[in-house]
C-alpha atoms as a PDB file:
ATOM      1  CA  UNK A   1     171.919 138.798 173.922  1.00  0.00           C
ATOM      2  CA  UNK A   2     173.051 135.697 172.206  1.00  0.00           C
ATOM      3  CA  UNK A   3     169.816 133.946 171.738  1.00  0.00           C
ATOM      4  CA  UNK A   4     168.669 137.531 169.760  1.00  0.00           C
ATOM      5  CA  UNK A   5     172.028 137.325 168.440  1.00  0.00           C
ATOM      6  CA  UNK A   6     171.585 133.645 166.927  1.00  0.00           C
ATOM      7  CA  UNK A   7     168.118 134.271 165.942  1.00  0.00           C
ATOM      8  CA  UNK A   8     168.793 137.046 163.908  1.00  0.00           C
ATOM      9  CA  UNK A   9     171.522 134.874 162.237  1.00  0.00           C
ATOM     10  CA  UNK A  10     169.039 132.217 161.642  1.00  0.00           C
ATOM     11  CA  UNK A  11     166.282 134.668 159.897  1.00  0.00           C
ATOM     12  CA  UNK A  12     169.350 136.601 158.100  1.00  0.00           C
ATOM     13  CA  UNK A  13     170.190 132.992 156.489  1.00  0.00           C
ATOM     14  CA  UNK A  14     166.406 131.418 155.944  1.00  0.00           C
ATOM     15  CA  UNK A  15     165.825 134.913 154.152  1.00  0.00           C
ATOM     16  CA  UNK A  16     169.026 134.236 151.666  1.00  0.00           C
ATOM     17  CA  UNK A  17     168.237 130.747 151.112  1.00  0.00           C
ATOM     18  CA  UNK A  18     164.982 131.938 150.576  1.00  0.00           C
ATOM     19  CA  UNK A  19     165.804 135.099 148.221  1.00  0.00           C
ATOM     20  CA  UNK A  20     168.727 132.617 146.231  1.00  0.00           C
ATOM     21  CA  UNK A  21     165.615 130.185 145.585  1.00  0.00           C
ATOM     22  CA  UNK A  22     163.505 132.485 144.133  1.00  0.00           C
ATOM     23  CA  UNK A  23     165.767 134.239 141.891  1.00  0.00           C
ATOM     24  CA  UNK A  24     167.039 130.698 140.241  1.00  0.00           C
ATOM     25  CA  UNK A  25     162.826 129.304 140.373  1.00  0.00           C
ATOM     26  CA  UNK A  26     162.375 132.924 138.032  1.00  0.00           C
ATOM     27  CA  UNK A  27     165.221 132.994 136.122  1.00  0.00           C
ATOM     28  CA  UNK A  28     164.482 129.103 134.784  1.00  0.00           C
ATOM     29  CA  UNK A  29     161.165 130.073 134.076  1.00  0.00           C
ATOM     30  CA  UNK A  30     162.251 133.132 132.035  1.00  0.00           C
ATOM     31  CA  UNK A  31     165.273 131.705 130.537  1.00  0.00           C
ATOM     32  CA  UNK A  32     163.443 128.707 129.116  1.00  0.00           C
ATOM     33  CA  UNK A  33     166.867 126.571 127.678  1.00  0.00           C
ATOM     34  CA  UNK A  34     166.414 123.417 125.985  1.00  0.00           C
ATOM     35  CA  UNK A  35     168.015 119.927 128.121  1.00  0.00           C
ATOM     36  CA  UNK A  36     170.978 118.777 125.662  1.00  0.00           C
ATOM     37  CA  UNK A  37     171.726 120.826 123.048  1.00  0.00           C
ATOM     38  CA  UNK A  38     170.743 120.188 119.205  1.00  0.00           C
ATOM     39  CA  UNK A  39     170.356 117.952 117.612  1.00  0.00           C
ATOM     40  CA  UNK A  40     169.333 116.096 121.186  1.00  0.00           C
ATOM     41  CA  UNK A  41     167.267 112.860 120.900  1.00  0.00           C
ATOM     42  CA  UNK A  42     163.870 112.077 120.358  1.00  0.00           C
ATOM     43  CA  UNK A  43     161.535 110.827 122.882  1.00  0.00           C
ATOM     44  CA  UNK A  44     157.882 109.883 122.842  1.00  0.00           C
ATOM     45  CA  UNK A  45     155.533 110.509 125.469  1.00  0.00           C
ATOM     46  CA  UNK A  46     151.479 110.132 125.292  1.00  0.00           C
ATOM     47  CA  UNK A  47     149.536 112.423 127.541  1.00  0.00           C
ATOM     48  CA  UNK A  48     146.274 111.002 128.809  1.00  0.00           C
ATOM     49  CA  UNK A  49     142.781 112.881 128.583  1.00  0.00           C
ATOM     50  CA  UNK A  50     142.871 112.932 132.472  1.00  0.00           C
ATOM     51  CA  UNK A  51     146.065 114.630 132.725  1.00  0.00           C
ATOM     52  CA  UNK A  52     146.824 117.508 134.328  1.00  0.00           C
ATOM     53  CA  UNK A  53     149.975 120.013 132.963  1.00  0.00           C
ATOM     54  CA  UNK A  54     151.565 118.856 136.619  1.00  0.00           C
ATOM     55  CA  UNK A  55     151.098 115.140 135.423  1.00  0.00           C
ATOM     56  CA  UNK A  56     152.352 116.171 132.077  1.00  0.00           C
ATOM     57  CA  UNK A  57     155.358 118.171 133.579  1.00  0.00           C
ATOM     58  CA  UNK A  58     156.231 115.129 135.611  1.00  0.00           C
ATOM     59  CA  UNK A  59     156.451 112.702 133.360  1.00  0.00           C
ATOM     60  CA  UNK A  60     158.881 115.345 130.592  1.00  0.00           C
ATOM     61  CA  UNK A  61     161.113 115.300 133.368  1.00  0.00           C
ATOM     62  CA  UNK A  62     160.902 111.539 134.323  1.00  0.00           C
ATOM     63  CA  UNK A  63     161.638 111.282 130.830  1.00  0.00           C
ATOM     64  CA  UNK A  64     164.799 113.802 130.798  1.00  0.00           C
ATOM     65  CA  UNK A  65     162.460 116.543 128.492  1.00  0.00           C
ATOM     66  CA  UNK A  66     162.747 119.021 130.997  1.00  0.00           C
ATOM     67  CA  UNK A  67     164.986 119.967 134.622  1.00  0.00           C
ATOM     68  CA  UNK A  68     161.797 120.537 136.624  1.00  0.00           C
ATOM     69  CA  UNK A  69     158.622 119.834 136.343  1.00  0.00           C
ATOM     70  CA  UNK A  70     157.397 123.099 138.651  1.00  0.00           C
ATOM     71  CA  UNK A  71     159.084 124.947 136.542  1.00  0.00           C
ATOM     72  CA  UNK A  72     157.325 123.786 133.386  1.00  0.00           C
ATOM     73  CA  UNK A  73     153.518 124.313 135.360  1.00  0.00           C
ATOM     74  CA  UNK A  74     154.663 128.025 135.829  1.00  0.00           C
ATOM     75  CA  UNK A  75     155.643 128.460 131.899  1.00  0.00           C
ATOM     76  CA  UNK A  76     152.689 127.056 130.904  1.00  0.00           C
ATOM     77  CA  UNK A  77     150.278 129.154 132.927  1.00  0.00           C
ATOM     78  CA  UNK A  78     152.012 132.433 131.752  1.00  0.00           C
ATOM     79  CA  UNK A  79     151.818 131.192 128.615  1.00  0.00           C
ATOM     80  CA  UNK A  80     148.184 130.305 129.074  1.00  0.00           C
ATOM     81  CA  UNK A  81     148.283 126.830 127.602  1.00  0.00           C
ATOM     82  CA  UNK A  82     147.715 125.101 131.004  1.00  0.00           C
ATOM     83  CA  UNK A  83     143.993 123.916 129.959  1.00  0.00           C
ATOM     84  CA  UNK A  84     144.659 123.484 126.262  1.00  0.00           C
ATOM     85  CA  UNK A  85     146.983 120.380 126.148  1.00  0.00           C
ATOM     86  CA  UNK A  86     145.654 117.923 123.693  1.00  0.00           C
ATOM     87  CA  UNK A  87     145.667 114.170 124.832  1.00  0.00           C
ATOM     88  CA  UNK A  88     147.907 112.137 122.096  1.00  0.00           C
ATOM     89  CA  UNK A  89     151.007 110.866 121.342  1.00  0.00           C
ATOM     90  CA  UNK A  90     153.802 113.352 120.633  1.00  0.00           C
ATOM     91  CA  UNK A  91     157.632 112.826 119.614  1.00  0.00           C
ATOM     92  CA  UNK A  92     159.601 115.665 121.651  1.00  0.00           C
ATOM     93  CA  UNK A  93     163.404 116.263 121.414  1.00  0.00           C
ATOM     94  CA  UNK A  94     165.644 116.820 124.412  1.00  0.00           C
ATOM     95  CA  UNK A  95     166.662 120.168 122.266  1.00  0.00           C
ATOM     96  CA  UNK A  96     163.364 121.519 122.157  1.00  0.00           C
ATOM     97  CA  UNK A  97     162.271 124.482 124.982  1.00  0.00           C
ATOM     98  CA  UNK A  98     159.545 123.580 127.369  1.00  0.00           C
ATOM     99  CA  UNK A  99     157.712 126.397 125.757  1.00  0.00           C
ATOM    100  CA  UNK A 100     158.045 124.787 122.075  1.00  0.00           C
ATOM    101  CA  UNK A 101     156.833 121.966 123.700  1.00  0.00           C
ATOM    102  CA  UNK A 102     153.874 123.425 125.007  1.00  0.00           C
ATOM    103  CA  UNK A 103     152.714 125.419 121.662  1.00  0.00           C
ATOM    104  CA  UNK A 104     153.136 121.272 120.041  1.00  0.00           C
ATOM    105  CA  UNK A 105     151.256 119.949 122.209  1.00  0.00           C
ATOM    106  CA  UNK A 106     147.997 123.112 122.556  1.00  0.00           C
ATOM    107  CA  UNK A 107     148.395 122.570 118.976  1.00  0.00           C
ATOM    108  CA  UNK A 108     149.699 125.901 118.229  1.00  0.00           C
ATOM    109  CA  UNK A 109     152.826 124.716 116.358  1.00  0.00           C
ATOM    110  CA  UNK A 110     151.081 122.730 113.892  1.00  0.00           C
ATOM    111  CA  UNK A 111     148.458 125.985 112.818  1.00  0.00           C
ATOM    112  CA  UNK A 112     151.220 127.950 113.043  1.00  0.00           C
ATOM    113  CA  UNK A 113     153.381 125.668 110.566  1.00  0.00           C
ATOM    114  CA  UNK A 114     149.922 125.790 108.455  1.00  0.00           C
ATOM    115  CA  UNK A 115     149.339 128.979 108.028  1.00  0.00           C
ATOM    116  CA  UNK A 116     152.933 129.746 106.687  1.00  0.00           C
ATOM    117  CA  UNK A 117     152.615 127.089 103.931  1.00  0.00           C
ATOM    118  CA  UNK A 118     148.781 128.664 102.592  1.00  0.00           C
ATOM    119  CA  UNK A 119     150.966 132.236 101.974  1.00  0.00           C
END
């Protein structure tokens, strides 16, 4: 009766731990907040033509861009810019979201930025 007892104690707190983990891995995806907040500081990173958006995540966070570089994998899938990094040299700010720096470095910010000076 206590071996059931403790093992059902043991599931109960593997499935909270478990549950807590989850919620906090979602919520940072979805809640996407910038490191420091503005104005931040600028830091320069160059992403290699081999590199992978896990290389890419790890190295924003070794370089204090982002909290986790998991994190920024999963926001880049959803935002389907995983495969569309361009290699190059980019100047990022600790204020910036991971998903602003995604669109800079896919490109998108700069056609974006384009397209509203030609109106």
């Amino acid at each position: 009766m206590v071996f059931r007892l403790s093992i059902a104690c043991i599931v109960v707190v593997c499935v909270y731990r478990a549950a807590m983990y989850s919620y906090h891995f979602g919520y940072m995806v979805f809640a996407d907040a910038a490191k420091e907040a503005s104005p931040g500081r600028d830091v320069s990173i160059v992403v290699e033509s081999g590199d992978d958006i896990m290389d890419i995540g790890e190295t924003l966070e070794r370089r204090g861009l982002i909290s986790d570089a998991k994190i920024f994998v999963v926001q880049a899938i959803l935002l389907e810019y995983k495969d569309k990094i361009i290699p190059g040299e980019y100047t990022l700010n600790t204020s910036m979201k991971a998903d602003e720096m995604i669109e800079l470095m896919a490109g998108v910010a700069t056609e974006e930025s384009e397209e509203d000076d030609s109106e």
